[in-house]
PDB file of N, CA and C in Angstrom:
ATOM      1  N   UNK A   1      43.593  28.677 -84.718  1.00  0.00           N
ATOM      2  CA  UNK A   1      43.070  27.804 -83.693  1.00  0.00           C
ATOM      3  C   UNK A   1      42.465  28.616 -82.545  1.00  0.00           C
ATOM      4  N   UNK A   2      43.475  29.437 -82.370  1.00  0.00           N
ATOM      5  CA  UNK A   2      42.611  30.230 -80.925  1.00  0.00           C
ATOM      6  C   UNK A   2      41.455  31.275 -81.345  1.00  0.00           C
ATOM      7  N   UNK A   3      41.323  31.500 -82.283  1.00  0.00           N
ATOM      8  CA  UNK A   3      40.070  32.418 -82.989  1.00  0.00           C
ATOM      9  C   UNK A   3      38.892  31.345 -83.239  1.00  0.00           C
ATOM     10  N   UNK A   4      38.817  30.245 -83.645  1.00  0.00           N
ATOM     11  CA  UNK A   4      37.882  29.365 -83.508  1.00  0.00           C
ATOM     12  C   UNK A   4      37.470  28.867 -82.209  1.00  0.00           C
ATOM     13  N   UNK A   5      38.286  28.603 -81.122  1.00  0.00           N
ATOM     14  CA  UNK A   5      38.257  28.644 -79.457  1.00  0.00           C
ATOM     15  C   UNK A   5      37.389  30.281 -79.241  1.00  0.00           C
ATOM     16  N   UNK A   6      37.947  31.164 -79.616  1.00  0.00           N
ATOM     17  CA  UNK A   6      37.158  31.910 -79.383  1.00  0.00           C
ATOM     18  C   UNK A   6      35.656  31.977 -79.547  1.00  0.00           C
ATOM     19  N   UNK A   7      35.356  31.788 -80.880  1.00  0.00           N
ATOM     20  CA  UNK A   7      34.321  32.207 -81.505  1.00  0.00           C
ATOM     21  C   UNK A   7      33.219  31.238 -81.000  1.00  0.00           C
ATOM     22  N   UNK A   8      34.216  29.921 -80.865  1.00  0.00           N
ATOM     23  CA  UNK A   8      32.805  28.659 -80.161  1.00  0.00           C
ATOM     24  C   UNK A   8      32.759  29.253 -78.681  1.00  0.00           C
ATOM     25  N   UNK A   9      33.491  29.431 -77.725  1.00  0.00           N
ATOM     26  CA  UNK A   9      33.177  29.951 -76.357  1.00  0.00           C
ATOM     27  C   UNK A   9      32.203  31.296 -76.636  1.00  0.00           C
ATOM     28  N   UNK A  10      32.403  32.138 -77.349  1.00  0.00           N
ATOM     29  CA  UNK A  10      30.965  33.005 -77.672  1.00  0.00           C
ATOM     30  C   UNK A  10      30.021  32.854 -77.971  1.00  0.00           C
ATOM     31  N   UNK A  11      30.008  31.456 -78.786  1.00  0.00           N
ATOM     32  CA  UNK A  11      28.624  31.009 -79.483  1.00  0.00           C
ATOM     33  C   UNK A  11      27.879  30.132 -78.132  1.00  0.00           C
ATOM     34  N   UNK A  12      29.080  29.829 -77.419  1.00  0.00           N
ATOM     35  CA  UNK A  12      28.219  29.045 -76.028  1.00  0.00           C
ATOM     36  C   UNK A  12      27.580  30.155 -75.690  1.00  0.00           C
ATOM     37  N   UNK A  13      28.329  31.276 -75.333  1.00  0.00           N
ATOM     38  CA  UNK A  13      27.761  32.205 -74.150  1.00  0.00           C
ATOM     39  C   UNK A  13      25.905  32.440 -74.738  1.00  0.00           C
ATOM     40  N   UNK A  14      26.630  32.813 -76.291  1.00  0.00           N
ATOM     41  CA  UNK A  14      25.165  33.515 -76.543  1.00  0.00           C
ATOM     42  C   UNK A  14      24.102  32.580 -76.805  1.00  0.00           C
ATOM     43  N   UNK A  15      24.516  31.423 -77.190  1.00  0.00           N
ATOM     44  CA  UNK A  15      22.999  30.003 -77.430  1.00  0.00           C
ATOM     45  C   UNK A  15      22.767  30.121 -75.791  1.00  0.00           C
ATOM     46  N   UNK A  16      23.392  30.219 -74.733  1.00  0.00           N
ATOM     47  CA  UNK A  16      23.016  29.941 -73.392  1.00  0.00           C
ATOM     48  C   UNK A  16      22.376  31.205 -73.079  1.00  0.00           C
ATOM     49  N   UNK A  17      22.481  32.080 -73.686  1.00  0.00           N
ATOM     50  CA  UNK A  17      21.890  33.577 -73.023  1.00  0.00           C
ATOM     51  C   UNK A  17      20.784  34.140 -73.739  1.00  0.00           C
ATOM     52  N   UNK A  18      20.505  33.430 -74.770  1.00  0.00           N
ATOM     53  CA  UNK A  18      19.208  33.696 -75.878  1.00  0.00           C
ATOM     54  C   UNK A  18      18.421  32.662 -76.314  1.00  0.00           C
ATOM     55  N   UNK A  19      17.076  33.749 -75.683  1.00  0.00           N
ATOM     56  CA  UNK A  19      16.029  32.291 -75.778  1.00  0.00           C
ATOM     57  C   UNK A  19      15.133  32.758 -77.272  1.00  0.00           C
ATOM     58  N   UNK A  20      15.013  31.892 -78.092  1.00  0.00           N
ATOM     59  CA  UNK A  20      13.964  31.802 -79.156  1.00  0.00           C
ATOM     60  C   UNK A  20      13.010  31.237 -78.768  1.00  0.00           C
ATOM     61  N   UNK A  21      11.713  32.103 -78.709  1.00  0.00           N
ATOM     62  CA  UNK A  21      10.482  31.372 -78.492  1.00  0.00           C
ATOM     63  C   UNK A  21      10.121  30.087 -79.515  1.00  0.00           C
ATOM     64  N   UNK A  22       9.418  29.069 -78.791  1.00  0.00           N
ATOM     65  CA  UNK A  22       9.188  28.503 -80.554  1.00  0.00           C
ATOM     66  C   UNK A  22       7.610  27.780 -80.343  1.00  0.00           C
ATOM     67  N   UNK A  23       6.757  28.106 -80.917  1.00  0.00           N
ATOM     68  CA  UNK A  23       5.236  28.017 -80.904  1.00  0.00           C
ATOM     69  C   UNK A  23       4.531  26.669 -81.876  1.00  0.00           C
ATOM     70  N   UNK A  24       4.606  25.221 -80.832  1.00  0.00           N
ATOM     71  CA  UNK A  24       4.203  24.361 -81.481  1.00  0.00           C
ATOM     72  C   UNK A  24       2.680  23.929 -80.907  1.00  0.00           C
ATOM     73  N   UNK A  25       2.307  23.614 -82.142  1.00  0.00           N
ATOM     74  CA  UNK A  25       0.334  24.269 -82.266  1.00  0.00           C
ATOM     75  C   UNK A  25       0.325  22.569 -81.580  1.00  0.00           C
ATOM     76  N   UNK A  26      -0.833  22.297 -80.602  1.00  0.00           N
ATOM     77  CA  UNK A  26      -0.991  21.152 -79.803  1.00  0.00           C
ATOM     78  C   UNK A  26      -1.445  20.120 -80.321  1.00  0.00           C
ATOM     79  N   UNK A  27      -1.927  20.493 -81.353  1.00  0.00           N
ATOM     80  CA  UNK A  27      -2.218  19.155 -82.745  1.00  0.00           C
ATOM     81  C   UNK A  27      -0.918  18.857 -83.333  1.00  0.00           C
ATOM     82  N   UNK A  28       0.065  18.998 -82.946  1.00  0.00           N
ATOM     83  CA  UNK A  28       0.874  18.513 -83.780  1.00  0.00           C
ATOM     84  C   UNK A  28       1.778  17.817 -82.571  1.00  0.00           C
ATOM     85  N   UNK A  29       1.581  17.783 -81.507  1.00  0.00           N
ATOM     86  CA  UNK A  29       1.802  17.248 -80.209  1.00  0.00           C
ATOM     87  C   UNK A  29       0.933  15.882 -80.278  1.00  0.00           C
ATOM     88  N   UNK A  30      -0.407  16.073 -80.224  1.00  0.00           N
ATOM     89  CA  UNK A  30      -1.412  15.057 -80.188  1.00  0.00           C
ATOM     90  C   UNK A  30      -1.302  14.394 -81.128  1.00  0.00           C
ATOM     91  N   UNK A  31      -0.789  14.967 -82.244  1.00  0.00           N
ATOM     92  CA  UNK A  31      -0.639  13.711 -83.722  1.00  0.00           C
ATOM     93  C   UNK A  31       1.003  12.934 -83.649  1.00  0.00           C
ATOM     94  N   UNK A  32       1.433  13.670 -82.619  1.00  0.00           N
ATOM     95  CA  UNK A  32       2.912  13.039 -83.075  1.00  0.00           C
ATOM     96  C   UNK A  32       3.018  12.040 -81.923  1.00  0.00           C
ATOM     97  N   UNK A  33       1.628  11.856 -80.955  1.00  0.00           N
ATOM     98  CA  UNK A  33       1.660  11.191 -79.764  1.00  0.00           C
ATOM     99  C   UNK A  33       2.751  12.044 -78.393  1.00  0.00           C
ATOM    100  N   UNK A  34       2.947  13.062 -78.328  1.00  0.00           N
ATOM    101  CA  UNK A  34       4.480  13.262 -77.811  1.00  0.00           C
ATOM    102  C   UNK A  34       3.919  14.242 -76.701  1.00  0.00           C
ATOM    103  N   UNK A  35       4.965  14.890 -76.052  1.00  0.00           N
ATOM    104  CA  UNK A  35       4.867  15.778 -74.720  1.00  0.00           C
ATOM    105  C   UNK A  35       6.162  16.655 -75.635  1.00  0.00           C
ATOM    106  N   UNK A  36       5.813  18.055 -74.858  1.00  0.00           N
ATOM    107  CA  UNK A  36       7.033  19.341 -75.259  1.00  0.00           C
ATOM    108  C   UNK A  36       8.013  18.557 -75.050  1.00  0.00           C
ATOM    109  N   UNK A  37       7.939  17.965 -73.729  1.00  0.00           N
ATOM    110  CA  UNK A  37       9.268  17.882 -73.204  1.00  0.00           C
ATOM    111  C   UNK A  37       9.951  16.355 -73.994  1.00  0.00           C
ATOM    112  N   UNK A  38       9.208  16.022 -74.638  1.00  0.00           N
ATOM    113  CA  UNK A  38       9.760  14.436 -75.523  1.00  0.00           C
ATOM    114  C   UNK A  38       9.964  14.968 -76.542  1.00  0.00           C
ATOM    115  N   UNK A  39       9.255  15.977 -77.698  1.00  0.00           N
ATOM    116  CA  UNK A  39       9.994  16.409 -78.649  1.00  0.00           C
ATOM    117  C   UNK A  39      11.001  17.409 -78.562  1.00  0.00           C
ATOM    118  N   UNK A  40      11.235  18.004 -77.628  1.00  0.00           N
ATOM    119  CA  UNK A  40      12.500  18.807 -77.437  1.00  0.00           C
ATOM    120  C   UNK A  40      14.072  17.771 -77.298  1.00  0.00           C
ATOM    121  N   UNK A  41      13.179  16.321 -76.843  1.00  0.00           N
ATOM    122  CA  UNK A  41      14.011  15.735 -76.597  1.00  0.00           C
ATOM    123  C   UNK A  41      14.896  14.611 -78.093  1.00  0.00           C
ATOM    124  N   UNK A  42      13.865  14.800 -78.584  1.00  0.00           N
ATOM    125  CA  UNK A  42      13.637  14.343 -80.341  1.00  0.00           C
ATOM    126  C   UNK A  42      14.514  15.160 -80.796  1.00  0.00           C
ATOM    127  N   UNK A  43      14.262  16.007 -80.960  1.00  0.00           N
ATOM    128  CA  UNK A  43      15.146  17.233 -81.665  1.00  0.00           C
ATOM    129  C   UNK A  43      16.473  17.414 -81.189  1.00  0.00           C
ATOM    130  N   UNK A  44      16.892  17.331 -80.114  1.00  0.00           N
ATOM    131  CA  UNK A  44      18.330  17.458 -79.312  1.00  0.00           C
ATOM    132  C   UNK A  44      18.972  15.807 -79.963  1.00  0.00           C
ATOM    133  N   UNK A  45      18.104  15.075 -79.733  1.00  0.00           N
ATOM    134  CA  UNK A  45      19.374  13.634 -80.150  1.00  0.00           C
ATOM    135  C   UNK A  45      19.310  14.125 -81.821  1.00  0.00           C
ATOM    136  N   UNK A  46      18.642  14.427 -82.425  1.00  0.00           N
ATOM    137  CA  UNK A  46      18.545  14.353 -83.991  1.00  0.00           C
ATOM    138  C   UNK A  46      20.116  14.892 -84.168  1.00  0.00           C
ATOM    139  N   UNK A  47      19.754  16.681 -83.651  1.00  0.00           N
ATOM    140  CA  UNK A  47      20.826  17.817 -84.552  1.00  0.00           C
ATOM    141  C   UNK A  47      22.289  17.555 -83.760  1.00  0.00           C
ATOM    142  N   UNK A  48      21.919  16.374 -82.448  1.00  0.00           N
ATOM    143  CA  UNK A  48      23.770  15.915 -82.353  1.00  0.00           C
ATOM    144  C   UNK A  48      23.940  14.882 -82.931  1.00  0.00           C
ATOM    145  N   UNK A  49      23.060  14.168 -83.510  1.00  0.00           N
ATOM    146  CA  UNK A  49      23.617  12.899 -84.322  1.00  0.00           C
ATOM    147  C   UNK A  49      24.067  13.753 -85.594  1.00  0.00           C
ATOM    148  N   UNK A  50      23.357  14.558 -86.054  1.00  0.00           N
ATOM    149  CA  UNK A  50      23.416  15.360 -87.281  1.00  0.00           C
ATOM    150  C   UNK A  50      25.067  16.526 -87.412  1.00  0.00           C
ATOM    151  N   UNK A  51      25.375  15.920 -85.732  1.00  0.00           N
ATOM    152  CA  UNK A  51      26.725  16.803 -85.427  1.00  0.00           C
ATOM    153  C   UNK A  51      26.478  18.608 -86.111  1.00  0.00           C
ATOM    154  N   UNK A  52      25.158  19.092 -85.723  1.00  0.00           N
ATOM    155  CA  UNK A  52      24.576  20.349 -85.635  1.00  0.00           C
ATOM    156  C   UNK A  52      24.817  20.786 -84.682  1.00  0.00           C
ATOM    157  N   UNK A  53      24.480  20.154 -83.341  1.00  0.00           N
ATOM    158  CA  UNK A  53      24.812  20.776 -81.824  1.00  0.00           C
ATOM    159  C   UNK A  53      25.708  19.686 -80.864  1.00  0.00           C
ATOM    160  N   UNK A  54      26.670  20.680 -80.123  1.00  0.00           N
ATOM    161  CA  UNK A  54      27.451  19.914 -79.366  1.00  0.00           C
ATOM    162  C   UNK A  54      26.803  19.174 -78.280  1.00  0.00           C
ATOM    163  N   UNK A  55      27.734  18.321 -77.526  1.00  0.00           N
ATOM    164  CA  UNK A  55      26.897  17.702 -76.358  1.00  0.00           C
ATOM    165  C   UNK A  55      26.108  18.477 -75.138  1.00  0.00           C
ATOM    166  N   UNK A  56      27.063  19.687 -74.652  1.00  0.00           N
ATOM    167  CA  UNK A  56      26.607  20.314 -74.277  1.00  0.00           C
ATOM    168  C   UNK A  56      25.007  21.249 -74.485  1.00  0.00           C
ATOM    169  N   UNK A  57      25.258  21.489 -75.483  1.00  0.00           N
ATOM    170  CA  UNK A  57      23.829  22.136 -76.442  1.00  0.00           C
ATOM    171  C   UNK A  57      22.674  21.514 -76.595  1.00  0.00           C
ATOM    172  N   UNK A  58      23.224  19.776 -77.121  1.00  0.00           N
ATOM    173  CA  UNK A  58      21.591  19.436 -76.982  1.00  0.00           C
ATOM    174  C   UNK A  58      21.164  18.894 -75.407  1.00  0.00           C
ATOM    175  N   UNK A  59      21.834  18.144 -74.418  1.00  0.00           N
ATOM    176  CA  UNK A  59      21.575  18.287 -73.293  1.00  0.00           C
ATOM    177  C   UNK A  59      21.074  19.528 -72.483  1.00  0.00           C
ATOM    178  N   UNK A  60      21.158  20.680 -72.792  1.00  0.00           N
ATOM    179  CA  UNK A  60      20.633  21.624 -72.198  1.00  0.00           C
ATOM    180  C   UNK A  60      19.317  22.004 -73.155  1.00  0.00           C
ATOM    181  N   UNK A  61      19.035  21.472 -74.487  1.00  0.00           N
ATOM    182  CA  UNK A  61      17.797  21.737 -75.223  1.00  0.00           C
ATOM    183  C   UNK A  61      17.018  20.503 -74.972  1.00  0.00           C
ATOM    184  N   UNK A  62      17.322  19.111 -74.322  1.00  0.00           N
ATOM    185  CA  UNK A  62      16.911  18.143 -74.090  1.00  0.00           C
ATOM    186  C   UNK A  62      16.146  18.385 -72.743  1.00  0.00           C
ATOM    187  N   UNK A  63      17.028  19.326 -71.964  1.00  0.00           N
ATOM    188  CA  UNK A  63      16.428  19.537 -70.336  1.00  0.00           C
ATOM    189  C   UNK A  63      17.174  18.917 -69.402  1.00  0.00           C
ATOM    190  N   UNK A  64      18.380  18.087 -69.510  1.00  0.00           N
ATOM    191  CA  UNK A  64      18.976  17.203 -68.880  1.00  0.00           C
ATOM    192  C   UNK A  64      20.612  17.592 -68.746  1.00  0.00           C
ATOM    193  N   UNK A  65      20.881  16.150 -67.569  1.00  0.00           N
ATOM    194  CA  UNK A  65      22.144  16.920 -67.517  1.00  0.00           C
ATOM    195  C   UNK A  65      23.150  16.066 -68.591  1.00  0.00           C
ATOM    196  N   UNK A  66      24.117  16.574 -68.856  1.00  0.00           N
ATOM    197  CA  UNK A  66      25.360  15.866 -69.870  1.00  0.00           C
ATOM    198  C   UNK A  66      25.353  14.331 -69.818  1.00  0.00           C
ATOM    199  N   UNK A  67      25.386  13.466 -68.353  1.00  0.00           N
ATOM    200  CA  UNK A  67      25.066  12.092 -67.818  1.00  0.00           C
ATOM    201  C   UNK A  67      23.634  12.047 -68.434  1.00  0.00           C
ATOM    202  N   UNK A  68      22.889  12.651 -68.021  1.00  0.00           N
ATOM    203  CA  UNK A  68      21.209  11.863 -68.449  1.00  0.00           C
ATOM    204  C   UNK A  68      21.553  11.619 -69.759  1.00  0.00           C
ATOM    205  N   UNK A  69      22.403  12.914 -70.712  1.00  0.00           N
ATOM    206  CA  UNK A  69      21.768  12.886 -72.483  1.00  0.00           C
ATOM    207  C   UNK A  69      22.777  11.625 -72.829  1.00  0.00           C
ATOM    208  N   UNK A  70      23.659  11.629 -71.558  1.00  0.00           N
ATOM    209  CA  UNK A  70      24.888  10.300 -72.884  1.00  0.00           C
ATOM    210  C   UNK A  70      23.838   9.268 -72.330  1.00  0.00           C
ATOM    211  N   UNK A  71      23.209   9.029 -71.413  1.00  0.00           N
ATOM    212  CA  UNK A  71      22.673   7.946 -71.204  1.00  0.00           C
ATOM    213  C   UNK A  71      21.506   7.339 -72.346  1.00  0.00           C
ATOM    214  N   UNK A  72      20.600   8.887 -72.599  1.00  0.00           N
ATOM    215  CA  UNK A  72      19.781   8.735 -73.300  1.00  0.00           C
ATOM    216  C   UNK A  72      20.636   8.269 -74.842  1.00  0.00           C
ATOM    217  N   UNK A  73      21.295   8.600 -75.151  1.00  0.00           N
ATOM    218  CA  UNK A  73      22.158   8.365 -76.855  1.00  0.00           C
ATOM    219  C   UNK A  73      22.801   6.809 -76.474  1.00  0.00           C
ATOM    220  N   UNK A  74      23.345   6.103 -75.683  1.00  0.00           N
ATOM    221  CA  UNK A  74      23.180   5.086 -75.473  1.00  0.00           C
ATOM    222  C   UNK A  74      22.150   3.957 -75.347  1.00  0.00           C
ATOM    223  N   UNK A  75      21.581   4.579 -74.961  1.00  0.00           N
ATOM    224  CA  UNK A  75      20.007   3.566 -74.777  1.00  0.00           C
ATOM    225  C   UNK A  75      19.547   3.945 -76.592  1.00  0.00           C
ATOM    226  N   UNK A  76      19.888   4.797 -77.174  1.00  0.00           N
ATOM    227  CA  UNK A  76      19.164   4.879 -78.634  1.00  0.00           C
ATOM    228  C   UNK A  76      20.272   4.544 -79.740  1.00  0.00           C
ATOM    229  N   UNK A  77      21.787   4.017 -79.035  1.00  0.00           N
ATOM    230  CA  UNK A  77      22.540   3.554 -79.620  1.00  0.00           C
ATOM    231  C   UNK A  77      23.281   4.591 -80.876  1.00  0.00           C
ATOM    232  N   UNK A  78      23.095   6.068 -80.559  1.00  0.00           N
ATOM    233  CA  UNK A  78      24.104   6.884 -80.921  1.00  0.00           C
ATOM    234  C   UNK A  78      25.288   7.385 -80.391  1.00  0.00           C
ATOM    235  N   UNK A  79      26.489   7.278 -81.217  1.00  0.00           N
ATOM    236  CA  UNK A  79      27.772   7.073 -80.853  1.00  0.00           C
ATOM    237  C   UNK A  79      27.730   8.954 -80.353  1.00  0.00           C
ATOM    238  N   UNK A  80      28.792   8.935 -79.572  1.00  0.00           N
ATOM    239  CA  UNK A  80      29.516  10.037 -78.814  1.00  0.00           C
ATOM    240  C   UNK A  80      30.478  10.730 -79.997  1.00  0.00           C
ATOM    241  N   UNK A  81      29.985  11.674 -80.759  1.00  0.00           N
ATOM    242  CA  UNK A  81      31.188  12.072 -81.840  1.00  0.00           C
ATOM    243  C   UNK A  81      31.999  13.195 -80.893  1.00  0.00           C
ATOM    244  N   UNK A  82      32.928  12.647 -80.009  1.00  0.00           N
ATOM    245  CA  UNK A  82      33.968  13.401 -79.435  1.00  0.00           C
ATOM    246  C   UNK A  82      35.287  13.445 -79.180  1.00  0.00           C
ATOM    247  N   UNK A  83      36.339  13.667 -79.923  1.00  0.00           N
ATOM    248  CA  UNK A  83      37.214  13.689 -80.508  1.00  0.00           C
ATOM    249  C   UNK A  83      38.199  14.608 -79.746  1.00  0.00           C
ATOM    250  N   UNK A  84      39.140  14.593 -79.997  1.00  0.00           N
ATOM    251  CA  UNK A  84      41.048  15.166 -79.306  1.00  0.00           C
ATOM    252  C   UNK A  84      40.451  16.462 -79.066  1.00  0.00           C
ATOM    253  N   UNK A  85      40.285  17.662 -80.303  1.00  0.00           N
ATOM    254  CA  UNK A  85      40.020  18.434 -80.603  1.00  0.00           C
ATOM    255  C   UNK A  85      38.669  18.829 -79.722  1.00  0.00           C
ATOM    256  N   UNK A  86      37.487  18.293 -79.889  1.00  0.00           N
ATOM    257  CA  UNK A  86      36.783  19.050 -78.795  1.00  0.00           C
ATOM    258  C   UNK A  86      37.116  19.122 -77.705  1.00  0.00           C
ATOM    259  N   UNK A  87      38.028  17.883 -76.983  1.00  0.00           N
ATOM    260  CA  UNK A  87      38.547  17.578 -75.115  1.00  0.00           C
ATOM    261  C   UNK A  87      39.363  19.077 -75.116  1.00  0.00           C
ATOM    262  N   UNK A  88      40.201  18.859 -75.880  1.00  0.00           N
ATOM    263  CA  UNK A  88      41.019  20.365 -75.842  1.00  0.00           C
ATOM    264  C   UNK A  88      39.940  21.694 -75.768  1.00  0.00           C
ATOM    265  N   UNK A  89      38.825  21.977 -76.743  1.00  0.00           N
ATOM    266  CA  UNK A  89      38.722  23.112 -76.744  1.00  0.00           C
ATOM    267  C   UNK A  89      37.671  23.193 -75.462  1.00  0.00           C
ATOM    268  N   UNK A  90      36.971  22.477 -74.572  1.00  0.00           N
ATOM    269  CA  UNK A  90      36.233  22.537 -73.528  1.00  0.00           C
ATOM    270  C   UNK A  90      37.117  22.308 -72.530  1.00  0.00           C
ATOM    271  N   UNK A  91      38.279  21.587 -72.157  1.00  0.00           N
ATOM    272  CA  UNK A  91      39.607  22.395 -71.302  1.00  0.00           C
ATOM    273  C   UNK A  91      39.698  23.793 -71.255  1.00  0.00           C
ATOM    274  N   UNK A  92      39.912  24.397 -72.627  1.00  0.00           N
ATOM    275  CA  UNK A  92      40.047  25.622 -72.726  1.00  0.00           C
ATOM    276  C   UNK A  92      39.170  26.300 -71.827  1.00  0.00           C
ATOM    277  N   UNK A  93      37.732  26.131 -72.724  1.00  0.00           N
ATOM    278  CA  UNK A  93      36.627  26.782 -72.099  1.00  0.00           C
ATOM    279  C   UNK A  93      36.319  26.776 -70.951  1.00  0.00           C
ATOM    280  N   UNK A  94      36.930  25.783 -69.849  1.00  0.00           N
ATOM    281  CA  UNK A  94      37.000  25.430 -68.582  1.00  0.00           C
ATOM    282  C   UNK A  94      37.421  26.581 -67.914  1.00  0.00           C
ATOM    283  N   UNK A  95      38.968  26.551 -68.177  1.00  0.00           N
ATOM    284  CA  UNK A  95      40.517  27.010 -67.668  1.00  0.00           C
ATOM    285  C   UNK A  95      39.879  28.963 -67.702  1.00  0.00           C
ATOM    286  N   UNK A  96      39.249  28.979 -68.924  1.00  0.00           N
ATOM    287  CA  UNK A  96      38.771  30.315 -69.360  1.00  0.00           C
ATOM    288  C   UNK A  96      37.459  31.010 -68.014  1.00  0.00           C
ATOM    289  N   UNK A  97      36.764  29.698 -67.734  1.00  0.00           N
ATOM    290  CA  UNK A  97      35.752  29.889 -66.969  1.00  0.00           C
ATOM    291  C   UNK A  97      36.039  30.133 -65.270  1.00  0.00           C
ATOM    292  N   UNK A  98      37.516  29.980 -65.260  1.00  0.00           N
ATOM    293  CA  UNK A  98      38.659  29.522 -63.799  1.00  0.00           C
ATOM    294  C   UNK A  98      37.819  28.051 -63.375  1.00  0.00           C
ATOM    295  N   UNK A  99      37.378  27.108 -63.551  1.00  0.00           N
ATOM    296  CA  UNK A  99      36.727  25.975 -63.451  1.00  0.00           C
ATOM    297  C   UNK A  99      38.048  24.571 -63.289  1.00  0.00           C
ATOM    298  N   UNK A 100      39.052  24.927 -64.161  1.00  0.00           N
ATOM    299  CA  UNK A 100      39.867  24.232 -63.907  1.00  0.00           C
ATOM    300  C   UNK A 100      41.476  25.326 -63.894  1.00  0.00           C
TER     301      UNK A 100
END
């Protein structure tokens, strides 16, 4: 348990500390009708419905804060997959951060 606490508090640090460029050609903007900032936002509800990225993760790939993205997954009527087990391990990550 505490080696998996670990390994996700590292995987925060480093998704938060490493940027991947990512190069989307403007025709594919103009065909999809969309703005960067609406398909970034596409992509963040997808890979947490897809329970790929935590809440934290896609709200910060969305551009928003934790409140805006639950707001936004409400208004699009995707459930909150957050469970005993994550409350605990973002306590952790808190307590770890001196935050709580």
């Amino acid at each position: 348990m505490w080696v998996r606490q670990w390994f996700l508090l590292r995987l925060r640090r480093i998704v938060e500390a490493a940027v991947m460029p990512l190069t989307i050609p403007d025709e594919i903007l103009v065909a999809a009708h969309m703005t960067e900032l609406e398909l970034k936002r596409e992509l963040a509800l997808t890979l947490f419905q897809k329970e790929r990225l935590t809440l934290g993760c896609a709200s910060t790939l969305a551009g928003m804060s934790q409140r805006e993205f639950q707001r936004l997954l409400a208004d699009r009527r995707i459930p909150i997959h957050y469970g005993v087990e994550e409350f605990e391990q973002d306590l952790e990550t808190l307590r770890q951060m001196g935050r709580l």
